[in-house]
Protein backbone atom coordinates (compact mmCIF):
# COMPACT_ATOMS: atom_id res chain seq x y z
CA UNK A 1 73.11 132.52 10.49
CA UNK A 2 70.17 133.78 8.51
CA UNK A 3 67.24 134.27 10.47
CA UNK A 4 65.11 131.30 8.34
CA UNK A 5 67.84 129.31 9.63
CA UNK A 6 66.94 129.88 13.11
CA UNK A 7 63.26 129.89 12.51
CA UNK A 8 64.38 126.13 11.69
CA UNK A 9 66.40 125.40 14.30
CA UNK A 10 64.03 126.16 16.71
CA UNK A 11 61.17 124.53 15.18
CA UNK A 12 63.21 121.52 15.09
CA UNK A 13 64.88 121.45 19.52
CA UNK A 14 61.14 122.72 20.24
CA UNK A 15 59.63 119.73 18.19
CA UNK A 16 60.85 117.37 20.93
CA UNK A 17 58.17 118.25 23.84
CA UNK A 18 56.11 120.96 22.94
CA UNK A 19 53.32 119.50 24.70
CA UNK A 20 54.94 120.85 27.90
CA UNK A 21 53.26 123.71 27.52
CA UNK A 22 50.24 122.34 27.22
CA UNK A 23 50.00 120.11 29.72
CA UNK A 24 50.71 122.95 32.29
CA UNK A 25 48.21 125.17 30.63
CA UNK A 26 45.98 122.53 31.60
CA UNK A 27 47.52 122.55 35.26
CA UNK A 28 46.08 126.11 35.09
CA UNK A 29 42.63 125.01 33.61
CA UNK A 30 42.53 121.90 36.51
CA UNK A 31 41.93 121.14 39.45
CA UNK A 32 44.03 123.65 42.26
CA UNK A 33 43.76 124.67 45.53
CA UNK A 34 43.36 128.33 46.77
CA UNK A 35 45.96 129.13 49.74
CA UNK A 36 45.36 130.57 52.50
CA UNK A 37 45.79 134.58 52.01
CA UNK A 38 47.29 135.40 56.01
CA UNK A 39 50.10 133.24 55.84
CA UNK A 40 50.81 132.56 52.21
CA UNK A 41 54.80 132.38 52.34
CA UNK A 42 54.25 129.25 55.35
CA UNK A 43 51.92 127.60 52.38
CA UNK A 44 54.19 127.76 49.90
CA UNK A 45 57.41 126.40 51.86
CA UNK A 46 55.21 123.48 53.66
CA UNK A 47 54.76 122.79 49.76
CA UNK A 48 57.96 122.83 48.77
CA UNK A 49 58.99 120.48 51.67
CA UNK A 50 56.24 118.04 51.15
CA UNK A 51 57.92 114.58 49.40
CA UNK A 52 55.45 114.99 46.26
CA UNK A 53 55.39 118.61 46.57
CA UNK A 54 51.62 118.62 47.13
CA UNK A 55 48.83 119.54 45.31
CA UNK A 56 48.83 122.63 42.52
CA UNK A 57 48.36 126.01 43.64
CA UNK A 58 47.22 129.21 42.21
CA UNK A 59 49.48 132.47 42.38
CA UNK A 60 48.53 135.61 40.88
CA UNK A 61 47.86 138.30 43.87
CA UNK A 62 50.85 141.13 42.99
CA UNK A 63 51.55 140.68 46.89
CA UNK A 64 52.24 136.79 46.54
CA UNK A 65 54.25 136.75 43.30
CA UNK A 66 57.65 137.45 44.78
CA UNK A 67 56.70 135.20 47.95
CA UNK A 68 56.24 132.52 45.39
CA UNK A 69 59.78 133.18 43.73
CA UNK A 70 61.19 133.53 46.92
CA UNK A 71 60.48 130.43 47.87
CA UNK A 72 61.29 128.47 44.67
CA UNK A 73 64.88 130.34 45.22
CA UNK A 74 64.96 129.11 48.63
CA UNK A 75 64.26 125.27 47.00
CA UNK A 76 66.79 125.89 44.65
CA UNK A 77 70.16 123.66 44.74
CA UNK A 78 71.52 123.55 40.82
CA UNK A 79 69.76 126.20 38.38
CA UNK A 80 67.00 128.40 38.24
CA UNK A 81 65.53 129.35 34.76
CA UNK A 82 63.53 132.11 34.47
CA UNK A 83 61.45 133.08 30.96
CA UNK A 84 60.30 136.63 31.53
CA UNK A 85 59.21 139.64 29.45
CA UNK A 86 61.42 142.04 32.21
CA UNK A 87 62.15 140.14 35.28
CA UNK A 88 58.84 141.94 36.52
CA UNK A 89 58.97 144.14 39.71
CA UNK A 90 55.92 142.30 41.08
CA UNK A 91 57.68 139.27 41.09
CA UNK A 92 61.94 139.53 41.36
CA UNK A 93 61.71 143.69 42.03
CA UNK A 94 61.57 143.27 45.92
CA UNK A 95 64.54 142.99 48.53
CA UNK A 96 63.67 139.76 49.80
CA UNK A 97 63.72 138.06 46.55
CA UNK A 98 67.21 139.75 45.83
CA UNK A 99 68.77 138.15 48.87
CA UNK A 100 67.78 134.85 48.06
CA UNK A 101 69.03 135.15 44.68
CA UNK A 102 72.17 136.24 46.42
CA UNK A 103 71.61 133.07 49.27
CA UNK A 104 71.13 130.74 46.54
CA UNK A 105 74.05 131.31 44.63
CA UNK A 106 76.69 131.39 48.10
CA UNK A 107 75.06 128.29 49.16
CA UNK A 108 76.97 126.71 46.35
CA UNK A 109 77.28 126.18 42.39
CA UNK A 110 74.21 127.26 41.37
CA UNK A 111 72.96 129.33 38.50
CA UNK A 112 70.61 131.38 37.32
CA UNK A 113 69.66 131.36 33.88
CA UNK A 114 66.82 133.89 32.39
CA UNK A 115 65.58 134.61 28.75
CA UNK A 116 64.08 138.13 28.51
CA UNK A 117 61.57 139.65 25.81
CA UNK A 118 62.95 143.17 26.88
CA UNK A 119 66.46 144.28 27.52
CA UNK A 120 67.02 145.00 31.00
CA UNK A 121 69.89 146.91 32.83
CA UNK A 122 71.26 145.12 35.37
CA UNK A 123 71.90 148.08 37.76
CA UNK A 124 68.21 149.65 37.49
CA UNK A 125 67.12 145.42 38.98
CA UNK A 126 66.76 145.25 42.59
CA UNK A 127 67.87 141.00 42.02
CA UNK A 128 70.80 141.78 39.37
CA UNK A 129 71.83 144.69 41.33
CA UNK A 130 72.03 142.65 44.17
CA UNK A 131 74.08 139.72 43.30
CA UNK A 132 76.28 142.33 41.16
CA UNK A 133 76.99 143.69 44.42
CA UNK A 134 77.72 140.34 45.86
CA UNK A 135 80.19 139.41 42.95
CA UNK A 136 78.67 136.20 42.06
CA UNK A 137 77.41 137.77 38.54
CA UNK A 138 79.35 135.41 36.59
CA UNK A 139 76.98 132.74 37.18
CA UNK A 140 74.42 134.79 36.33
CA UNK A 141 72.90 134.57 31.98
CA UNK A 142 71.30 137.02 30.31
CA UNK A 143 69.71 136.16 27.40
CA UNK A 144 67.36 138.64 24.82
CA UNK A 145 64.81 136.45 23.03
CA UNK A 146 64.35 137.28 19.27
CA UNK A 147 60.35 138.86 18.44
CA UNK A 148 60.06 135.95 15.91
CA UNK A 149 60.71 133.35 19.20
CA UNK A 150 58.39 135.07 21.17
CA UNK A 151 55.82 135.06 18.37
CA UNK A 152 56.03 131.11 18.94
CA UNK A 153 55.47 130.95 22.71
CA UNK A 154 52.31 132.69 24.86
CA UNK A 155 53.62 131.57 28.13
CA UNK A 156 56.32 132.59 30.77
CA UNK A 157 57.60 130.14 33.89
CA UNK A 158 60.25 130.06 36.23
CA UNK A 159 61.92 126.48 36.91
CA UNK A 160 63.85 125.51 39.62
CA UNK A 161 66.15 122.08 39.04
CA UNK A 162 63.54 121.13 36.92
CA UNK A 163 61.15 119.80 39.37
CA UNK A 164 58.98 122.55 40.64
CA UNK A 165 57.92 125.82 38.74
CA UNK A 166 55.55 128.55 38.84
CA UNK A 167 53.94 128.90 35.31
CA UNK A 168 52.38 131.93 33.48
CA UNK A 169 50.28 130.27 30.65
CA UNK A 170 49.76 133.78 29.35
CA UNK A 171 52.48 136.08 29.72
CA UNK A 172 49.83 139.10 29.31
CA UNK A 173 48.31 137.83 32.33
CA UNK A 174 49.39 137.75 36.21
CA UNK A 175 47.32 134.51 36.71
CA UNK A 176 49.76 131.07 37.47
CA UNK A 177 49.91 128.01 39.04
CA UNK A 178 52.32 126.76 41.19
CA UNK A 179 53.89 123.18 41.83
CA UNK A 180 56.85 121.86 43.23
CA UNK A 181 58.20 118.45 42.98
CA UNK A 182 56.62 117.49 39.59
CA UNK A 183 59.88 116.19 37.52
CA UNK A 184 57.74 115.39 34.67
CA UNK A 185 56.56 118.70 33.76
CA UNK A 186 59.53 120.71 35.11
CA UNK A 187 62.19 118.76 32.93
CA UNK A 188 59.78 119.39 29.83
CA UNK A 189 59.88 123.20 30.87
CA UNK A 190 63.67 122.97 31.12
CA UNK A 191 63.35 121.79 27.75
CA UNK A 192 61.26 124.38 26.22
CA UNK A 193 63.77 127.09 28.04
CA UNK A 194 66.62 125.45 26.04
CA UNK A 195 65.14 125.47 22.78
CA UNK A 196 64.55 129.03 23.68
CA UNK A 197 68.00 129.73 24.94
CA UNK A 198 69.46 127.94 21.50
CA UNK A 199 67.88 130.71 19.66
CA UNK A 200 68.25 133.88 21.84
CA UNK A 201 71.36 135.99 22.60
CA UNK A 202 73.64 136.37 25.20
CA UNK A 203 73.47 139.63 26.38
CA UNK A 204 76.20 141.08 29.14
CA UNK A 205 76.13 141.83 32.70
């Protein structure tokens, strides 16, 4: 397929809901809260248990990043996507986030899906190691996203069952936001990662 081909493609699954990404830029330009910095992890789960999944939250502290995809892992039940430029340490490098990759994939079915901007080695990451080691890399997908994709795109998110995310607007910055329970912008994510996914390619593991 000639790359003008897939320049169409794309143009044409990403048509559907592009907005997406606006409307959670905005989520970053709105109205948040600022959690408490002592206990940050209890924050974050009372939000994830809450019905609506409470109000948006800002995440950008290096310390709080992997608390934040911990507990989005820990929420987890079907698939977690993941659009990254190199699964960054701050976020999936530590060991607590590797074990509940690990959790969350014995717990059941589930999978993790992520698109990355820069190849990675699975046995130099602490969370690919880690479920390598556990055998359950087969439900694991690596995908590398073409430069002319990520020319199209600013932003980087990880979505959980497409209800509750933690969004990057800029993927040059640490700054996010944080919701859980919103359906209506985490199936519009799930989307966007699809239209990405169409386009990319599968890398091994």
């Amino acid at each position: 397929m000639s790359e003008s081909s897939r320049r169409s493609i794309f143009k044409d699954i990403a048509g559907g809901d592009t907005g997406a990404l606006d409307r959670a830029a905005q989520l970053v330009r709105g109205p948040r809260i600022s959690p408490p910095q002592d206990d940050y992890a209890a924050f974050a789960r009372m939000r994830a248990r809450a019905a609506d999944g409470g109000e948006v939250f800002f995440n950008s502290a290096p310390a709080h990043m992997g608390v934040v995809v911990r507990v989005l892992l820990e929420a987890a039940v079907e698939v977690v996507e993941i659009l990254t430029g190199s699964l960054d340490a701050m976020a999936y490098g530590s060991d607590m986030v590797a074990q509940e990759a690990v959790n969350f994939l014995k717990r059941g079915q589930g999978r993790i899906k992520i698109l990355s901007e820069v190849e990675i080695e699975a046995e130099l990451n602490p969370m690919l190691r880690a479920i390598k080691n556990a055998n359950l890399i087969e439900r694991v997908e690596l995908w590398s996203v073409p430069l002319y994709v990520q020319k199209q795109y600013t932003c980087h998110f990880a979505v959980v069952d497409g209800r509750s995310f933690r969004f990057q607007a800029r993927r040059d910055r640490f700054e996010a936001i944080v919701k859980f329970g919103d359906r209506t912008i985490g199936s519009a994510l799930r989307q966007n990662f699809a239209a990405i996914e169409a386009v990319s390619v599968r890398q091994g593991l």
